[in-house]
C-alpha atoms as a PDB file:
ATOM      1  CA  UNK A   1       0.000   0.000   0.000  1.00  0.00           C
ATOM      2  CA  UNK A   2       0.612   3.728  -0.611  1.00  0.00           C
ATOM      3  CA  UNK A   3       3.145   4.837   2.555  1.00  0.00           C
ATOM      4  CA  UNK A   4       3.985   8.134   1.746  1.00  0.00           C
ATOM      5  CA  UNK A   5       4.595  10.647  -0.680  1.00  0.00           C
ATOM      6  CA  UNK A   6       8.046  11.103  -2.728  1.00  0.00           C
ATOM      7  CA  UNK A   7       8.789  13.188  -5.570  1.00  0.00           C
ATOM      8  CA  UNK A   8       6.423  15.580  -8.511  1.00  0.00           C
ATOM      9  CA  UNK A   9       8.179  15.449 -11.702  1.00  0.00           C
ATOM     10  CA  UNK A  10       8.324  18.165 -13.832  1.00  0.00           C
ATOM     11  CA  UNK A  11       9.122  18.808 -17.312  1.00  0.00           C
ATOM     12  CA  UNK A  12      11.184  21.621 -18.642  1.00  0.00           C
ATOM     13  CA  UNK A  13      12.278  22.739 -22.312  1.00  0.00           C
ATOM     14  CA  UNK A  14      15.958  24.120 -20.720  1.00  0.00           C
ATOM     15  CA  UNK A  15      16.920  22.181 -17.443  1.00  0.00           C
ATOM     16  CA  UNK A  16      19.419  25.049 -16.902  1.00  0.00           C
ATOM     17  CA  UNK A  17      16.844  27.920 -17.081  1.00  0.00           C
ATOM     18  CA  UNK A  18      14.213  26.252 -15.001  1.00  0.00           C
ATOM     19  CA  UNK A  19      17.116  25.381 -12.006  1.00  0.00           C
ATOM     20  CA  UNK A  20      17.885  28.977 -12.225  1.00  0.00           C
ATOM     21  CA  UNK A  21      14.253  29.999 -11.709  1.00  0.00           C
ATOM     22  CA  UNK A  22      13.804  27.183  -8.763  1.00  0.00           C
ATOM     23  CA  UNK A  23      16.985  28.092  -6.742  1.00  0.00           C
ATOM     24  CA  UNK A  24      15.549  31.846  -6.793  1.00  0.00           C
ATOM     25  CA  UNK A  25      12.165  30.286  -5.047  1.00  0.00           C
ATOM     26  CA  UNK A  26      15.135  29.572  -2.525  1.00  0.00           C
ATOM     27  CA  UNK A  27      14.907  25.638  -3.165  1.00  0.00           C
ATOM     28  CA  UNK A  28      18.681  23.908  -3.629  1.00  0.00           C
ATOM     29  CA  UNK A  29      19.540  21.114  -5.904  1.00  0.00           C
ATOM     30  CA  UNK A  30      19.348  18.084  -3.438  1.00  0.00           C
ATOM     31  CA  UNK A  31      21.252  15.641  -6.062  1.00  0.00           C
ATOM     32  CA  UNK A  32      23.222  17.127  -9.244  1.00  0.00           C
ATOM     33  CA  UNK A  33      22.179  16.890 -12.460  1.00  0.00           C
ATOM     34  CA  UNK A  34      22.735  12.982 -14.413  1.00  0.00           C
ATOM     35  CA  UNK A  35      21.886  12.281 -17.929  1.00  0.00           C
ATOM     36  CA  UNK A  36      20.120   8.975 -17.993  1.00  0.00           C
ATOM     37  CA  UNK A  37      19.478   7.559 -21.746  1.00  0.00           C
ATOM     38  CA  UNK A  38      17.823   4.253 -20.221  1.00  0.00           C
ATOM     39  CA  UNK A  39      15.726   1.571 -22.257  1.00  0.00           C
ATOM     40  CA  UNK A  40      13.674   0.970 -19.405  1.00  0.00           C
ATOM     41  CA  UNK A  41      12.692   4.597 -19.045  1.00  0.00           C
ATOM     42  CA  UNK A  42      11.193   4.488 -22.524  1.00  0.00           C
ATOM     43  CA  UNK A  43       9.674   1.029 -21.656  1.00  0.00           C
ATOM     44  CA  UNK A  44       8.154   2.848 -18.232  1.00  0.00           C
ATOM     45  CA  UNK A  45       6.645   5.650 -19.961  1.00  0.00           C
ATOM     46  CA  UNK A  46       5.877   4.231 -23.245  1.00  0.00           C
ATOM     47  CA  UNK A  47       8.190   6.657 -25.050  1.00  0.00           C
ATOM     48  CA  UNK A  48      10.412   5.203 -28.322  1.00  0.00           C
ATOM     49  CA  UNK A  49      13.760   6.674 -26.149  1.00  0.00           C
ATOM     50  CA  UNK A  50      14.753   7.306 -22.453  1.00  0.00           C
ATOM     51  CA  UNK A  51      16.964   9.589 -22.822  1.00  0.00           C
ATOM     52  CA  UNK A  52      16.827  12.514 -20.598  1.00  0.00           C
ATOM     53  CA  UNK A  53      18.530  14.846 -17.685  1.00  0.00           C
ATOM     54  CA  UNK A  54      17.254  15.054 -14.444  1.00  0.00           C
ATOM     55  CA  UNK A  55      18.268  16.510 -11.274  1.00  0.00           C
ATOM     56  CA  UNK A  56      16.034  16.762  -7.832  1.00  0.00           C
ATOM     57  CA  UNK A  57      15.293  20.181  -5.618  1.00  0.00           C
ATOM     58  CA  UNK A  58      13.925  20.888  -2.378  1.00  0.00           C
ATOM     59  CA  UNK A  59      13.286  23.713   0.501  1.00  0.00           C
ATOM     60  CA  UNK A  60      16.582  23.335   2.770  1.00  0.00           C
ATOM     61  CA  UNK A  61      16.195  21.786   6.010  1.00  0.00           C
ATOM     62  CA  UNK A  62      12.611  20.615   4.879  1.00  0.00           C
ATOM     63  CA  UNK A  63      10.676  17.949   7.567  1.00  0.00           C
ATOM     64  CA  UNK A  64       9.153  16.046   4.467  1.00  0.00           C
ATOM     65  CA  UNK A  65      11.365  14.265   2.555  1.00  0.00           C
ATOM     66  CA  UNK A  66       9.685  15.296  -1.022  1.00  0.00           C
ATOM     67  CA  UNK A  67      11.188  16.955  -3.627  1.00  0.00           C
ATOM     68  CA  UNK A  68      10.775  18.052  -7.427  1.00  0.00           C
ATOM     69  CA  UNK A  69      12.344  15.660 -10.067  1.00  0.00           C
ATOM     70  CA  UNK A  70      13.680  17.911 -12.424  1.00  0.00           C
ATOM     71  CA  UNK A  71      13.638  16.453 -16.489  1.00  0.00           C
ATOM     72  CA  UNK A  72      14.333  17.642 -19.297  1.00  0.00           C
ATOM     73  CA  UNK A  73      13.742  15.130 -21.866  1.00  0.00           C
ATOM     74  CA  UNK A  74      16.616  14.512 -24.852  1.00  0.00           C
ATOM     75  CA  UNK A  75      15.239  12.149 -26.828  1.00  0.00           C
ATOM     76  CA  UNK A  76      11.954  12.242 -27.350  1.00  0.00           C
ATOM     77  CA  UNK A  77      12.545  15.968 -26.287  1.00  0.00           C
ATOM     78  CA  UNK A  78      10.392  17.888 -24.059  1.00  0.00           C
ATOM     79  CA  UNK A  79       7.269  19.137 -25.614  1.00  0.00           C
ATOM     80  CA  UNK A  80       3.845  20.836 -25.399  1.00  0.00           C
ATOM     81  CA  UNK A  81       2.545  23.797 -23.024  1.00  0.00           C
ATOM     82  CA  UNK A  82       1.899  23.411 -19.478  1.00  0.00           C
ATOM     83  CA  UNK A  83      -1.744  23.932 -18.365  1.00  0.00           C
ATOM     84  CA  UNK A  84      -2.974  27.120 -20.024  1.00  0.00           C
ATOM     85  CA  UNK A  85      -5.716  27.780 -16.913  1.00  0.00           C
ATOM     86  CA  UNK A  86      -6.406  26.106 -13.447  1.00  0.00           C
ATOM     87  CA  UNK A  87      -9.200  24.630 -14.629  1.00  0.00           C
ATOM     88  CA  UNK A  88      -7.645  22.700 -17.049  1.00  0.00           C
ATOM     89  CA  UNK A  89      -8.051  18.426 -16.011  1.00  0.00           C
ATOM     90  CA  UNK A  90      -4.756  17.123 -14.457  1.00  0.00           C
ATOM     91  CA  UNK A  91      -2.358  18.362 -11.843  1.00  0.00           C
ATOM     92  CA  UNK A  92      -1.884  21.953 -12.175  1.00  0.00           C
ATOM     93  CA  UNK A  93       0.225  23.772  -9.625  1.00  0.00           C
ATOM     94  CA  UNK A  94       3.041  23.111  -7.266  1.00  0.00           C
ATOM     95  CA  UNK A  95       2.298  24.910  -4.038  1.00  0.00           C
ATOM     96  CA  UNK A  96       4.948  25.739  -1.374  1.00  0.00           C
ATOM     97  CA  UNK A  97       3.753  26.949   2.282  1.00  0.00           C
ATOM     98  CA  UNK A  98       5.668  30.064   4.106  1.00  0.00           C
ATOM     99  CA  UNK A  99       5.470  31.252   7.222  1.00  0.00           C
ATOM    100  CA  UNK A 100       5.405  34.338   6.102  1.00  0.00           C
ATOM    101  CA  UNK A 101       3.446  35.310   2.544  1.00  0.00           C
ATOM    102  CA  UNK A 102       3.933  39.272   2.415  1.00  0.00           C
ATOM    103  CA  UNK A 103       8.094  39.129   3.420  1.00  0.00           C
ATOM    104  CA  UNK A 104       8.549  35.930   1.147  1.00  0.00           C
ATOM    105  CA  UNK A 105       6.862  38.162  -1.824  1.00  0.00           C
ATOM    106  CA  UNK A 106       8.519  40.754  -1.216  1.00  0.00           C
ATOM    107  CA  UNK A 107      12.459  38.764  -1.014  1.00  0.00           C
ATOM    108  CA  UNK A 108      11.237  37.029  -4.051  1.00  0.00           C
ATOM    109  CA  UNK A 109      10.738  39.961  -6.332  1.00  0.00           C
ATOM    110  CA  UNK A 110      13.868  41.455  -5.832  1.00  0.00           C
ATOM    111  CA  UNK A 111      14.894  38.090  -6.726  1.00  0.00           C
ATOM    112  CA  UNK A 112      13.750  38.607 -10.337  1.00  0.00           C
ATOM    113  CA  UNK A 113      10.150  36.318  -9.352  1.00  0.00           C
ATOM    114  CA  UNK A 114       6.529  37.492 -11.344  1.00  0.00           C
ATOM    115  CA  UNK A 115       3.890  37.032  -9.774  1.00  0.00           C
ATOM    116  CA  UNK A 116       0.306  36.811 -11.497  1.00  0.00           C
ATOM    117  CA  UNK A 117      -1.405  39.288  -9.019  1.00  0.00           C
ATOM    118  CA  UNK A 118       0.025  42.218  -7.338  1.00  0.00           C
ATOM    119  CA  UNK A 119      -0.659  40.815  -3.793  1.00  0.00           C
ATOM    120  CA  UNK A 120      -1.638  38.155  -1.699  1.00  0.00           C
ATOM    121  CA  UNK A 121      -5.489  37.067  -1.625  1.00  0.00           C
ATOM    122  CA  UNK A 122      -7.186  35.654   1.108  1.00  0.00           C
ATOM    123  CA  UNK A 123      -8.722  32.558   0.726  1.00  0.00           C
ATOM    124  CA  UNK A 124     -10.099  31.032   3.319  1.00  0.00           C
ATOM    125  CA  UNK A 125      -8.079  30.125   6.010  1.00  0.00           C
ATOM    126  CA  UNK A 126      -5.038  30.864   3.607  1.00  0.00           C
ATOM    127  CA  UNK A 127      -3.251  34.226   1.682  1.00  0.00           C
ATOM    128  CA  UNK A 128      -2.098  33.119  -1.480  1.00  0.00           C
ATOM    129  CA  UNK A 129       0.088  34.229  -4.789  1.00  0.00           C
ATOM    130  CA  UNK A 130       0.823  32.539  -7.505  1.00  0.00           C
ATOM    131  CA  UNK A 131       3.776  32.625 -10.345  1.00  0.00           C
ATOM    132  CA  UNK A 132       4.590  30.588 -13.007  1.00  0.00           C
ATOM    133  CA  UNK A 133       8.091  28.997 -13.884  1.00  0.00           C
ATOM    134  CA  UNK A 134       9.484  29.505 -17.364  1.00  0.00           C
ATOM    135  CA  UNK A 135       7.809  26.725 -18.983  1.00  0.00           C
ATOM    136  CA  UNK A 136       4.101  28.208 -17.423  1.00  0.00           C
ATOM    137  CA  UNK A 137       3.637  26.195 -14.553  1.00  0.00           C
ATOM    138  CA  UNK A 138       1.901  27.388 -11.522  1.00  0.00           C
ATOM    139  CA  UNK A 139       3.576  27.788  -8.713  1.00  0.00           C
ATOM    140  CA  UNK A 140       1.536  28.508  -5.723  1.00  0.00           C
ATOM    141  CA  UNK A 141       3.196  30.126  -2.271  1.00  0.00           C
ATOM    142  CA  UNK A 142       0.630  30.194   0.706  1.00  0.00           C
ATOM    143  CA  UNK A 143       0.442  31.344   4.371  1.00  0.00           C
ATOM    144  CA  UNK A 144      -1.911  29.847   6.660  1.00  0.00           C
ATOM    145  CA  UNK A 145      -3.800  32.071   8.647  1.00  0.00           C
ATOM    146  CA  UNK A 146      -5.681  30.200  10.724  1.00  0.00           C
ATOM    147  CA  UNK A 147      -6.947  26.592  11.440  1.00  0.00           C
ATOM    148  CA  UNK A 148      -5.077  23.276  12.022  1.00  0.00           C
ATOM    149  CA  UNK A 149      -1.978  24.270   9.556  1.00  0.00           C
ATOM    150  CA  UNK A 150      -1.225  28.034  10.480  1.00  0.00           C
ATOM    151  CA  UNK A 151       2.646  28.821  11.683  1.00  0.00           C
ATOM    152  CA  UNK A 152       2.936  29.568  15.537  1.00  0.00           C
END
């Protein structure tokens, strides 16, 4: 049975850009990048090759032990769009929680980070922003306010 959760993949056109754009969100590269070109990747995901770079990322010092799995595929190479709208079917953002939305924004502009909305919006028990990554992405930062998961 299902014991915990490990890893969200995501797919990037230029490994080198999106790293860039992660280690400004203030996550660091957990394990360096590898280029895998594996047969039983492609036999895995059904693709004709398996040939790919990956490299995995996380908040430092984290409790969880989850991260993001980093790939950019070689061969077949990465394609498509990411999710045009929330509402589109599948997973569609990567959320991150901070103790602290409005100094976090703030630290992460003059880091270079867009955000979709000018400020934070209360939802519910939670403030909220979102940004995308350079591939379009969502990438959701949130403070909880009150209830069971708000910071002491």
């Amino acid at each position: 049975m299902i014991e915990d959760f490990q890893h969200v993949c995501i797919t990037c056109r230029d490994l080198e850009t999106s790293i860039r754009f992660y280690e400004r969100l203030g996550l660091e590269v957990i394990e360096p990048v590898s280029e895998l070109n594996e047969e039983a990747i492609a036999r895995a995901f059904q693709t004709a090759r398996g040939h790919l770079k990956v490299l995995h990322l996380a908040p430092p010092g984290a409790p969880s032990k989850m991260f993001i799995d980093l790939v950019q595929w070689l061969e077949p190479a990465s394609m498509g769009e990411a999710y045009p709208a929330a509402n589109h079917i599948g997973i569609n953002h990567l959320a991150f929680r901070v103790s602290d939305i409005d100094a976090t924004t703030a630290a992460l502009r003059e880091r270079g980070i867009r955000f979709l909305s000018e400020e934070p919006q209360s939802i519910g028990p939670v403030r909220t922003i979102l940004a995308t990554d350079p591939d379009g992405v969502f990438v959701q930062l949130l403070e909880w306010v009150q209830g069971p998961q708000a910071t002491a």
